[in-house]
Structures are given as C-alpha cells and as structure tokens.
Protein backbone atom coordinates (compact mmCIF):
# COMPACT_ATOMS: atom_id res chain seq x y z
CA UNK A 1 34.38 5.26 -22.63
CA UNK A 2 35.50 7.01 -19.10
CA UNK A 3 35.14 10.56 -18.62
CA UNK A 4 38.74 12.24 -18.33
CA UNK A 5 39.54 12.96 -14.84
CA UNK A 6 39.35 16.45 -13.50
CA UNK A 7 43.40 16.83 -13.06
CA UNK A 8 42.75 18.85 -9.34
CA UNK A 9 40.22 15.41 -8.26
CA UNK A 10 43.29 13.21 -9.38
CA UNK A 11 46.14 15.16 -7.47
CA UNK A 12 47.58 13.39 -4.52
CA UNK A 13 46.08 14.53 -1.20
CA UNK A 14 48.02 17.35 1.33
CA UNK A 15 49.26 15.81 4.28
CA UNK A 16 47.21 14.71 6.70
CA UNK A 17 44.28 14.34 3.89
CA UNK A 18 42.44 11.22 2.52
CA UNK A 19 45.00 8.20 3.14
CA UNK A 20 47.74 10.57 3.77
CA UNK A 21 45.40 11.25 7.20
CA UNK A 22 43.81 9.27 9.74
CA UNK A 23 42.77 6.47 7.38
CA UNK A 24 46.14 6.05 6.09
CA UNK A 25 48.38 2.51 7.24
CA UNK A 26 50.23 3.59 10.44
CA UNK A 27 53.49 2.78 8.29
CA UNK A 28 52.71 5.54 5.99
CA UNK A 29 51.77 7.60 8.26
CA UNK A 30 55.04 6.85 9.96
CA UNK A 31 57.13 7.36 7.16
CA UNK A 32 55.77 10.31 6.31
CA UNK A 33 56.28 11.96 10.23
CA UNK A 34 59.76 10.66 9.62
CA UNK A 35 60.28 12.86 6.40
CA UNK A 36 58.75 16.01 7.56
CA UNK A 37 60.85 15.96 10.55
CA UNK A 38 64.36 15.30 8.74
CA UNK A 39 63.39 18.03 6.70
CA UNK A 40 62.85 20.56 9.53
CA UNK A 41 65.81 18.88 11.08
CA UNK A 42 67.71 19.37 7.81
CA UNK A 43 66.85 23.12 7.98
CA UNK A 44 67.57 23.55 11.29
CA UNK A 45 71.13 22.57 10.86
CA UNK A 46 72.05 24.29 7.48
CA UNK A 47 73.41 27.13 9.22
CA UNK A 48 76.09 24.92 10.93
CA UNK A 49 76.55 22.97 7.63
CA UNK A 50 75.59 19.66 9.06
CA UNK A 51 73.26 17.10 7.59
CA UNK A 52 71.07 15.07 9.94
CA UNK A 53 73.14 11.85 9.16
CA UNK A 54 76.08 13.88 10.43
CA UNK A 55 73.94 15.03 13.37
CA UNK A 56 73.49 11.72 14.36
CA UNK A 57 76.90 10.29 14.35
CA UNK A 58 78.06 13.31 16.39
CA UNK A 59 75.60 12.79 19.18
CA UNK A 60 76.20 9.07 19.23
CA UNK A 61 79.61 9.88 19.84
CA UNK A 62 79.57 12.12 22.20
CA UNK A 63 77.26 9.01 24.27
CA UNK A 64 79.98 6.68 22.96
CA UNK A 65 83.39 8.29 22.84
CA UNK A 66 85.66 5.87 21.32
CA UNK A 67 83.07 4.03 19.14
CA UNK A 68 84.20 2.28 16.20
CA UNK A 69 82.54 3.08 12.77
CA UNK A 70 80.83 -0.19 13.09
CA UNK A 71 79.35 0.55 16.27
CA UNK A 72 78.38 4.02 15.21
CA UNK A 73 76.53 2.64 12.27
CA UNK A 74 74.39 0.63 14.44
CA UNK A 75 73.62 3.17 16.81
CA UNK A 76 72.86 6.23 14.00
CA UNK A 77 70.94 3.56 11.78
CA UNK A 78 73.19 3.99 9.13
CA UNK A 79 74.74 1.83 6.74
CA UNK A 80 78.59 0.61 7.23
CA UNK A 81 79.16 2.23 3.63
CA UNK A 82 77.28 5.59 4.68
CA UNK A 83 79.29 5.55 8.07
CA UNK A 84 82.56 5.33 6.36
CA UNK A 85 81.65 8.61 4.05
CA UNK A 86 80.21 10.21 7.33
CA UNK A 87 83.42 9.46 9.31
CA UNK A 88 85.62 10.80 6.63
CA UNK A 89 84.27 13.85 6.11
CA UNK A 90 83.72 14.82 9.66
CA UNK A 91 87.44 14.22 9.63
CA UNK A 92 88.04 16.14 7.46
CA UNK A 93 86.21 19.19 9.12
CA UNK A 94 88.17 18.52 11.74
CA UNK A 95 85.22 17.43 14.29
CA UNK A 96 86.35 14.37 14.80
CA UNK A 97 89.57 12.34 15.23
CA UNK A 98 90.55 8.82 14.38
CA UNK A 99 93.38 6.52 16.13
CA UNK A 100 93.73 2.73 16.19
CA UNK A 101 92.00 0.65 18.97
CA UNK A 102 94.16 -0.42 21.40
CA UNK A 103 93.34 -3.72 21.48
CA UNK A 104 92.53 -4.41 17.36
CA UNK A 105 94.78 -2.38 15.12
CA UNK A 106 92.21 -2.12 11.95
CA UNK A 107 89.37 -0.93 14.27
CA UNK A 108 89.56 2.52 14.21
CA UNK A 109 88.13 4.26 17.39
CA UNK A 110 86.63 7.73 16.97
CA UNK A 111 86.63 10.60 19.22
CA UNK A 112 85.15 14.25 18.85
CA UNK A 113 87.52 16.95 18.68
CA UNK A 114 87.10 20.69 20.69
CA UNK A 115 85.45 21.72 17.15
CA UNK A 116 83.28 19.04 17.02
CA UNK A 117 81.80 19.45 20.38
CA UNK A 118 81.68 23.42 19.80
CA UNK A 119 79.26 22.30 16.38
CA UNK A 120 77.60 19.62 17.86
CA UNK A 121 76.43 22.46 20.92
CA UNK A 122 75.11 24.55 18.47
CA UNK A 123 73.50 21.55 16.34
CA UNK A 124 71.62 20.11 19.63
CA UNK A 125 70.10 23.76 20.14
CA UNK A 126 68.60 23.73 16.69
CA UNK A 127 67.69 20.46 17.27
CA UNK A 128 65.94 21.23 20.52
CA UNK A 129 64.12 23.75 19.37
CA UNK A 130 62.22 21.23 16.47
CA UNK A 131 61.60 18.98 18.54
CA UNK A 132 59.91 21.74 20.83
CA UNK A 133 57.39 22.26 18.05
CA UNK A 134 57.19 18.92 17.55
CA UNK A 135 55.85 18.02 20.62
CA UNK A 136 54.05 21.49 21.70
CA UNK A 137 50.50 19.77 21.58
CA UNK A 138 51.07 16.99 23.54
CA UNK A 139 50.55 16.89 27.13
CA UNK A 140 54.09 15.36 28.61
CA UNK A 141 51.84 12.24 29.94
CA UNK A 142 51.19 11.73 26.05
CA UNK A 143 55.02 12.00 25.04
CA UNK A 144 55.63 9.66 27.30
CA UNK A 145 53.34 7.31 25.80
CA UNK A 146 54.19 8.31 21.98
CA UNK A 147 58.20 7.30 23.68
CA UNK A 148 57.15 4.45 24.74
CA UNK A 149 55.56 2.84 21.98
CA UNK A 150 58.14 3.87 19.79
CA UNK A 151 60.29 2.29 21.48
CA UNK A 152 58.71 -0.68 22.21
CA UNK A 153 57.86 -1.07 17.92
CA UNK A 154 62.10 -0.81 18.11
CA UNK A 155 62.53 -3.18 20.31
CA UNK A 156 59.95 -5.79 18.72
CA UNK A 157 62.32 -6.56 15.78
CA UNK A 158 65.57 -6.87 17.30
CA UNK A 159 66.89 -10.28 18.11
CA UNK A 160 67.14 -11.88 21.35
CA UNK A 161 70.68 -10.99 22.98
CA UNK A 162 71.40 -15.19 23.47
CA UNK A 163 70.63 -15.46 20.07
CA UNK A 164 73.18 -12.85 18.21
C-alpha cells in the first residue's frame, strides 16, 4: 500500500518551477508566456473597456483600413465566428464603421471611426507600457533575436504563396 501524498509535494509547481521552468517543452513554456501576457494585456486595457481580442482587431485596422472581417480574422488570429462578434460590437461602440465593398456587395469593408482611433491611442499606450516590462531584461540585440525566431516559428507553418 502507497503512502498518501503530502498534498503541498503534490501541488502543481509556480511558474517558472519544475516543468513549468527550464525543463519544461518549449510549447508549454510558450503557452504559458502567451497567457501571462494576455492577462497583463487584459489589465492594461480594462480601464478603456477593451479586451485584447478587441485590441487586436483595432490595430489591424488601423494597418489595414478597409479590411474585410475575413481579412481581419486572419491578421488578429481570430476565428471568422469570433470576428463577426468582435466587429459587431465595436460597432456598436461606435469605433468602427461598416459600408459595402465597392467592388463585392456582401463584403463588408471596415473602417475606424474618430472614437475608435481616440480608444485605440489610449489602448496602444497601455499596451506599450507591458510590453516595456516585458522586455526590460533583454538587451535590444536579444529582442531582436527573440523577434526573429518568433517569427520565423510563424512563418514555418504557413503554406507556400503558389500553393494557396
């Protein structure tokens, strides 16, 4: 018969502990980067009543004016159903506006309004400012490393342009 377990030997390790550390798979450890950062990002942008999703579609926008939902989805990494939600309710708040594409009347082309630039300001200085701490201990010849391989693990999966 086993010896019961000890329940504070049997709790999951803190961040950055056992496989949650330097031992852990790089996907993990990945993951779990990703998840601390949405929620600082998440926090960050409270006060402006934005989620992170929202976040995202705004800045692709205001690289893209005139995107379609579609497009948007692909560039925020969102879902087509998520995008649609996204679109409505920042329509809604009035930061964005809607009219038909000139050249295919169900594609929808989407624009930010004054508002929506005015929020999206304010959103990219919160946003600044985590990513600050985020990268305060590396050297700016190591960020551009950590930037380039994540882009380069991006780029790995995506098909080649001939073949889309």
């Amino acid at each position: 018969m086993s010896k019961p377990r000890n329940p504070a030997e049997s709790a999951a390790p803190e961040a950055g502990q056992g496989k949650r550390g330097l031992d852990g798979h790089i996907g993990y450890l990945l993951r779990q980067a990703h998840s601390a950062h949405r929620a600082r990002m998440e926090r960050a942008l409270l006060a402006d009543g934005v989620t992170l999703p929202q976040f995202s579609v705004l800045t692709m926008l205001a690289a893209y004016p005139g995107a379609s939902g579609a497009e948007l989805a692909r560039t925020a990494l969102l879902t087509p159903q998520t995008m649609n939600v996204i679109v409505t309710n920042l329509e809604r708040d009035g930061l964005i506006a809607r009219t038909p594409h000139p050249e295919h009347g169900r594609i929808q082309a989407n624009e930010l309004t004054a508002a929506g630039k005015a929020v999206l300001k304010r959103c990219k200085k919160a946003a600044a400012a985590v990513e600050e701490q985020l990268l305060q201990a590396l050297s700016p010849e190591e960020e551009a490393v950590v930037r380039r391989w994540l882009v380069q693990v991006a780029e790995r999966d995506q098909p080649a342009p001939e073949s889309i």
